[in-house]
C-alpha atoms as a PDB file:
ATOM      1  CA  UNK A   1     -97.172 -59.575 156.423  1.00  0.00           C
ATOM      2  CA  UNK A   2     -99.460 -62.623 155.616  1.00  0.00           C
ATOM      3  CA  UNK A   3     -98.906 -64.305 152.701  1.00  0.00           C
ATOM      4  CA  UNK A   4    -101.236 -67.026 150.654  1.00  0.00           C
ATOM      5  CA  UNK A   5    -100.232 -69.496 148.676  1.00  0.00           C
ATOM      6  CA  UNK A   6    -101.763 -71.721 146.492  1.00  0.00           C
ATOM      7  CA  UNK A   7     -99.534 -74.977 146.313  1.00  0.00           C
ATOM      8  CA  UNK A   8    -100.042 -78.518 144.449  1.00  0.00           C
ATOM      9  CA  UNK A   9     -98.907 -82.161 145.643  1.00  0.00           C
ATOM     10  CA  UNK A  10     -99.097 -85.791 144.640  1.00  0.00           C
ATOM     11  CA  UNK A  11    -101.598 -87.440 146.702  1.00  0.00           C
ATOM     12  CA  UNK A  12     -99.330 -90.614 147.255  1.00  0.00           C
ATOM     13  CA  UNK A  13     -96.905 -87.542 149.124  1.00  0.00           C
ATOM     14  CA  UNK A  14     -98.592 -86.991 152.305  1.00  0.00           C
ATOM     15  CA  UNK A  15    -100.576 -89.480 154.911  1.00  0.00           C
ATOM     16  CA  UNK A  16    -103.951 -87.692 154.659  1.00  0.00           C
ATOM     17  CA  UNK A  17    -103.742 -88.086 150.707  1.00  0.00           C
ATOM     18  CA  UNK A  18    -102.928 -91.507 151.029  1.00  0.00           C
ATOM     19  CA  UNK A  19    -105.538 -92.141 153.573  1.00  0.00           C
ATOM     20  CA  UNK A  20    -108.586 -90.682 151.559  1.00  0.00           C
ATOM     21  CA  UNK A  21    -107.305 -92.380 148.346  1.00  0.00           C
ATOM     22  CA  UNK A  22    -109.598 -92.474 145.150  1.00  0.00           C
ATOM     23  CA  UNK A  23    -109.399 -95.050 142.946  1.00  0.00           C
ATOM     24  CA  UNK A  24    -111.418 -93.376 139.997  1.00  0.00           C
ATOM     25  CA  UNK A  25    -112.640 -90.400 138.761  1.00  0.00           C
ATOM     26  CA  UNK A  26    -114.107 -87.940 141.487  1.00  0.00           C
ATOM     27  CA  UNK A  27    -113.193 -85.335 143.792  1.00  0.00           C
ATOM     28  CA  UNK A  28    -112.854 -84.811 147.675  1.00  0.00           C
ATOM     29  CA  UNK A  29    -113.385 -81.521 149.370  1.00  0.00           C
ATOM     30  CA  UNK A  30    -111.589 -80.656 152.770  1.00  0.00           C
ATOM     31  CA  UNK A  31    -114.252 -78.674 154.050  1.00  0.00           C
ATOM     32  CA  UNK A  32    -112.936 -77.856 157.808  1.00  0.00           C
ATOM     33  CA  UNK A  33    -110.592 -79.098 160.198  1.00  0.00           C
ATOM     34  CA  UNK A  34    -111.547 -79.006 163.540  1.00  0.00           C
ATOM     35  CA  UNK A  35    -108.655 -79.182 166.798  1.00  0.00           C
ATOM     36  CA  UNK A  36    -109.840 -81.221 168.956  1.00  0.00           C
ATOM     37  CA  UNK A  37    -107.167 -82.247 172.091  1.00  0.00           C
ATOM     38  CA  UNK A  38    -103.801 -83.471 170.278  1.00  0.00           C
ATOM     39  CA  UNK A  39    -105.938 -84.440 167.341  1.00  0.00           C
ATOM     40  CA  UNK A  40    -107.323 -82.665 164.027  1.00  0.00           C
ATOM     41  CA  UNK A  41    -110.237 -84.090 162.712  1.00  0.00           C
ATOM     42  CA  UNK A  42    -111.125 -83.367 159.231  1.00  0.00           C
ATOM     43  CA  UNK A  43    -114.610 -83.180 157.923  1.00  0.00           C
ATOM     44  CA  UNK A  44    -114.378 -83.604 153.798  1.00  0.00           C
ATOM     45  CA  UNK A  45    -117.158 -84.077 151.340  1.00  0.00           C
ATOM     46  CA  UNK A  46    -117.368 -86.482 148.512  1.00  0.00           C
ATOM     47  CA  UNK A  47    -119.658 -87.907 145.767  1.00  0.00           C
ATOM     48  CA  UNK A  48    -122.078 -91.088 146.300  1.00  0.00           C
ATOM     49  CA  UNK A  49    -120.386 -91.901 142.707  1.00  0.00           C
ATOM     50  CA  UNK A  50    -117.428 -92.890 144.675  1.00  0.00           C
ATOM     51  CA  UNK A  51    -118.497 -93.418 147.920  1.00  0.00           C
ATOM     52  CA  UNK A  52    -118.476 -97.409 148.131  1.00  0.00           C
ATOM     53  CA  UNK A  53    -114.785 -97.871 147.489  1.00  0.00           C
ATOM     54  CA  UNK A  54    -113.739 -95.029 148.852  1.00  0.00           C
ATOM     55  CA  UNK A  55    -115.196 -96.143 152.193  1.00  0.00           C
ATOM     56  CA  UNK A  56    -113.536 -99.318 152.111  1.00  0.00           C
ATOM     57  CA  UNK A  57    -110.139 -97.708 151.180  1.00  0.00           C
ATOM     58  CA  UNK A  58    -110.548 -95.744 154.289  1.00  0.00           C
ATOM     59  CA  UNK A  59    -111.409 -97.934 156.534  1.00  0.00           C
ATOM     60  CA  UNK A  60    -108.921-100.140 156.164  1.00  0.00           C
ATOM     61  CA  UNK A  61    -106.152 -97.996 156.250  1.00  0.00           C
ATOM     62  CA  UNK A  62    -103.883 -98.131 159.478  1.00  0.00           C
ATOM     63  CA  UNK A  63    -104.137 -94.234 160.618  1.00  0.00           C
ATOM     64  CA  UNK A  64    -107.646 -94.227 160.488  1.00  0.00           C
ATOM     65  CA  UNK A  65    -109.459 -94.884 164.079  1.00  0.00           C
ATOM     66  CA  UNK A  66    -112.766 -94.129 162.909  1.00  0.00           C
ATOM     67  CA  UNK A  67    -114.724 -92.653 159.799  1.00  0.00           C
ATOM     68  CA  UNK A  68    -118.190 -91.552 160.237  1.00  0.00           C
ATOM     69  CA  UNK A  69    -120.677 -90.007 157.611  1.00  0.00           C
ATOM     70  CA  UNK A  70    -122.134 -86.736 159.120  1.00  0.00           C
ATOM     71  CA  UNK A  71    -124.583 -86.093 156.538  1.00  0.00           C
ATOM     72  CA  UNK A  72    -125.747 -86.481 152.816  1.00  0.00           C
ATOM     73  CA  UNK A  73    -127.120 -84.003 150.262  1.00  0.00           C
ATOM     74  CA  UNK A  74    -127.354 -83.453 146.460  1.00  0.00           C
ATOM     75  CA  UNK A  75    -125.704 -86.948 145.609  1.00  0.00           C
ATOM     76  CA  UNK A  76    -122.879 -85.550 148.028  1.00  0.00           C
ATOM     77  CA  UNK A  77    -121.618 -87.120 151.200  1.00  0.00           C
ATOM     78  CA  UNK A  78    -120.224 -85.090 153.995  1.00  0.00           C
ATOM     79  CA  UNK A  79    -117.599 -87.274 156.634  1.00  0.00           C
ATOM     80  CA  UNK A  80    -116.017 -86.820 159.420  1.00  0.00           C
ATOM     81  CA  UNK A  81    -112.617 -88.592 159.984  1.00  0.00           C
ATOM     82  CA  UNK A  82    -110.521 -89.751 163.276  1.00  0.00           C
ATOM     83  CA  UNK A  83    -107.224 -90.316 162.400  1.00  0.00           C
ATOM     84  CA  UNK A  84    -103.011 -90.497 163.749  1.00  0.00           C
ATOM     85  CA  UNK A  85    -102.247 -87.136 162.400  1.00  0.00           C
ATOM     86  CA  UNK A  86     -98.492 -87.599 163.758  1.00  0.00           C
ATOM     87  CA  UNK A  87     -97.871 -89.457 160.831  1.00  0.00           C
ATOM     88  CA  UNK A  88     -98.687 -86.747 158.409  1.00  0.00           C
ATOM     89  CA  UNK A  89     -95.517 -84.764 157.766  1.00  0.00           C
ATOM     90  CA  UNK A  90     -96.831 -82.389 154.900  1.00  0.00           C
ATOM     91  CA  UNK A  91     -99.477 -81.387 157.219  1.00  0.00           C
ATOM     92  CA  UNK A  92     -97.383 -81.285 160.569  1.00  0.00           C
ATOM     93  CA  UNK A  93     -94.677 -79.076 158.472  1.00  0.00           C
ATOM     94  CA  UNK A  94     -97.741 -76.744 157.940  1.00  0.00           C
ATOM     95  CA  UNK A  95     -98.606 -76.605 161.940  1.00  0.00           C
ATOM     96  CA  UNK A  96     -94.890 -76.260 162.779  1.00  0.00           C
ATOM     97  CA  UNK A  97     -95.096 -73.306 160.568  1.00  0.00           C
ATOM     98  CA  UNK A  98     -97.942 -71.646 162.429  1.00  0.00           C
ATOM     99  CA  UNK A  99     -99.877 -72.473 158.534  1.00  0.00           C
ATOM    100  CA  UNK A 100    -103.631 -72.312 158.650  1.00  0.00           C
ATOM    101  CA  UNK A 101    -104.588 -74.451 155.841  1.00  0.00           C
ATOM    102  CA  UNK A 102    -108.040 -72.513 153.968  1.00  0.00           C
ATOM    103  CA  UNK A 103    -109.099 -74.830 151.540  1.00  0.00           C
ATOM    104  CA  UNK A 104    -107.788 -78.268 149.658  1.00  0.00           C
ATOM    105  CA  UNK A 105    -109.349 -80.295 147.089  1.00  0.00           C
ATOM    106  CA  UNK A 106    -108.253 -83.742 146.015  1.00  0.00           C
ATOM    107  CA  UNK A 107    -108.632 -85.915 142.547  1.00  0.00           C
ATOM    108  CA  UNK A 108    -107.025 -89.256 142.161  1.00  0.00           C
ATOM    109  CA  UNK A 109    -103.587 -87.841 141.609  1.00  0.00           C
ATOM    110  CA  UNK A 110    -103.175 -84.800 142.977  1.00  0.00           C
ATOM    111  CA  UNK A 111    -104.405 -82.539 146.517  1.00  0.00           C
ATOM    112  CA  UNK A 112    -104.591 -78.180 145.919  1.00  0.00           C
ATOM    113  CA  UNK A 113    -104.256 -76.814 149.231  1.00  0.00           C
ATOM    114  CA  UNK A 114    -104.666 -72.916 149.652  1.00  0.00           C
ATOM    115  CA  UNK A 115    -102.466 -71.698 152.840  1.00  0.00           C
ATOM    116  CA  UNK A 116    -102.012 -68.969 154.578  1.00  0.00           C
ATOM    117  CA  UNK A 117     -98.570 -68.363 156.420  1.00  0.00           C
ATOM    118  CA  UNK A 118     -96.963 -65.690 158.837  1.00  0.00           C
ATOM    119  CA  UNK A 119     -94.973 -64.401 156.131  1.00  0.00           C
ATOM    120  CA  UNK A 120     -93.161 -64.386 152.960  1.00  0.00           C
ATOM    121  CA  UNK A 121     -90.134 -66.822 154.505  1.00  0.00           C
ATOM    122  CA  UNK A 122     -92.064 -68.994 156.472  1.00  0.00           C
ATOM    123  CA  UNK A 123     -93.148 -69.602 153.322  1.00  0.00           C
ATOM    124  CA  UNK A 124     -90.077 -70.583 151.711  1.00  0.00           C
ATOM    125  CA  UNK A 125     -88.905 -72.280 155.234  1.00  0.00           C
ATOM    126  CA  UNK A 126     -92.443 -74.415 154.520  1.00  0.00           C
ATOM    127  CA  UNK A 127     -91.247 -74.857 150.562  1.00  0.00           C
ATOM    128  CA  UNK A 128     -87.433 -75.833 152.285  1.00  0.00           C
ATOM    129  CA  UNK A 129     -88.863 -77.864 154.861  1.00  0.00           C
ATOM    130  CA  UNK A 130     -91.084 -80.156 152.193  1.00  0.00           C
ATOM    131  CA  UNK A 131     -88.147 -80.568 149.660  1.00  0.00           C
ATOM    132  CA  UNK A 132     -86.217 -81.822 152.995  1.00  0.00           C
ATOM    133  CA  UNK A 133     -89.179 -84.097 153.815  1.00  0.00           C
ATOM    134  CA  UNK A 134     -89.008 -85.240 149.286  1.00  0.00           C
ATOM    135  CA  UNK A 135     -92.823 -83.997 149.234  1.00  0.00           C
ATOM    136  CA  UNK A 136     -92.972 -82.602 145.743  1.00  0.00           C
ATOM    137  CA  UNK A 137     -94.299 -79.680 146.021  1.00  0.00           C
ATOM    138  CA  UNK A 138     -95.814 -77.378 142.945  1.00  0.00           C
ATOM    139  CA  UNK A 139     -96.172 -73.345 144.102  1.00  0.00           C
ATOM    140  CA  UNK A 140     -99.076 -72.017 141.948  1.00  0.00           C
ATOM    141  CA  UNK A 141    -100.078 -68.381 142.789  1.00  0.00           C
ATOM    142  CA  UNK A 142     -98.942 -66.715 145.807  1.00  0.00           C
ATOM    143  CA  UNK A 143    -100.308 -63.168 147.243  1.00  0.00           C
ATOM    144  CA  UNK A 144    -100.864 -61.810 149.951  1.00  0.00           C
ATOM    145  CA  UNK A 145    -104.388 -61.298 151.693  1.00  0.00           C
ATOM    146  CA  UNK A 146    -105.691 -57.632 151.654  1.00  0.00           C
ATOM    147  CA  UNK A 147    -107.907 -56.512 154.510  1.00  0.00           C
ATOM    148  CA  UNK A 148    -111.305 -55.555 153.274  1.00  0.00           C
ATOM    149  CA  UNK A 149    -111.108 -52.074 155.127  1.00  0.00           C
ATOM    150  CA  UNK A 150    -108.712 -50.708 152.649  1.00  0.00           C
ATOM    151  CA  UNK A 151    -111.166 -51.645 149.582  1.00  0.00           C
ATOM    152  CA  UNK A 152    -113.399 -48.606 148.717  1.00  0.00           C
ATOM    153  CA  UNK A 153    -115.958 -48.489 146.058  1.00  0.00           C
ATOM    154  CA  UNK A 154    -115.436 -45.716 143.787  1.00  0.00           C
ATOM    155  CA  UNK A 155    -118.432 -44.078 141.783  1.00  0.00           C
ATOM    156  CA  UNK A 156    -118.362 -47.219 138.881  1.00  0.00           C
ATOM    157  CA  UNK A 157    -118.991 -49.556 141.284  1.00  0.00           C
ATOM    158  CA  UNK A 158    -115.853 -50.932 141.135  1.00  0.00           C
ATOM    159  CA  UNK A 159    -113.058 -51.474 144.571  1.00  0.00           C
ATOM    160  CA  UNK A 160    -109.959 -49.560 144.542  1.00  0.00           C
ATOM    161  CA  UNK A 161    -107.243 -50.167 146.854  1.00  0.00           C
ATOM    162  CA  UNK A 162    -107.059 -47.308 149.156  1.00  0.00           C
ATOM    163  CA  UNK A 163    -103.754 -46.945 150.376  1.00  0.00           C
ATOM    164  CA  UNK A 164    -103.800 -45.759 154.365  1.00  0.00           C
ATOM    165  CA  UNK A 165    -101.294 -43.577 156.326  1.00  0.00           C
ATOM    166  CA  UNK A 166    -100.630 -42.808 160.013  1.00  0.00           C
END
């Protein structure tokens, strides 16, 4: 069965991290990643507060081919990046692993990435496969994903987990 897992890691620990570096206060949202040939191009959103140096930091970093701003709203600035992904092994340990990354967020020191893998030890082959790689890696909560067929509303308005036999 599926399993989720909500897991915590320096920035300075993998390439992308590195790559979109912040140098103060702010956040960065992953908001997709999109396969495109051999390559995975992110598209991440961050504030105009940092935007200036964080542009430059990118830029001139050597995995990055290209960085292009898609769009801008609410002081907000969504980009999309072109990058050597084959140098990222956090994130190539989580396509190995048939992971499909759901979310991430990252501050100045630190990237939360939400993850869902196959199951319960390709999990621990992931968490195995990090501390091989020294990528200090925090587990927060783990669960796994319940489909939303087997929630039914009882007569409070509130779900219950129906359980389902065959």
């Amino acid at each position: 069965m599926a399993v989720i897992a909500h897991l915590r890691i320096p920035a300075e620990s993998f390439e992308l991290g590195r790559i979109l570096e912040l140098e103060e206060s702010g956040t960065i949202e992953l908001e997709d990643m999109v396969p495109l040939g051999e390559k995975a191009v992110p598209f991440f959103s961050v504030s105009d507060i940092v935007r200036e140096s964080f542009e430059q930091n990118v830029e001139n970093h050597p995995s990055v081919e290209d960085i292009v701003e898609v769009t801008r709203h609410d002081g907000e600035r969504l980009y999309s990046l072109d990058w050597n992904v084959g140098r990222d092994v956090f994130l190539q340990g989580v396509v190995d692993l048939r992971g499909q990354l759901l979310s991430a967020t990252g501050t100045v020191n630190t990237w939360e990435f939400e993850i869902r893998f196959p199951t319960h030890e390709t999990l621990s082959e992931f968490q195995e496969y990090c501390s091989n790689a020294h990528i200090s890696l925090e587990v927060g909560r783990i669960y796994n994903p319940v489909r939303p067929a087997l929630l039914k509303m009882d007569d409070s308005g509130e779900a219950r987990l129906c359980l389902v036999t065959s």
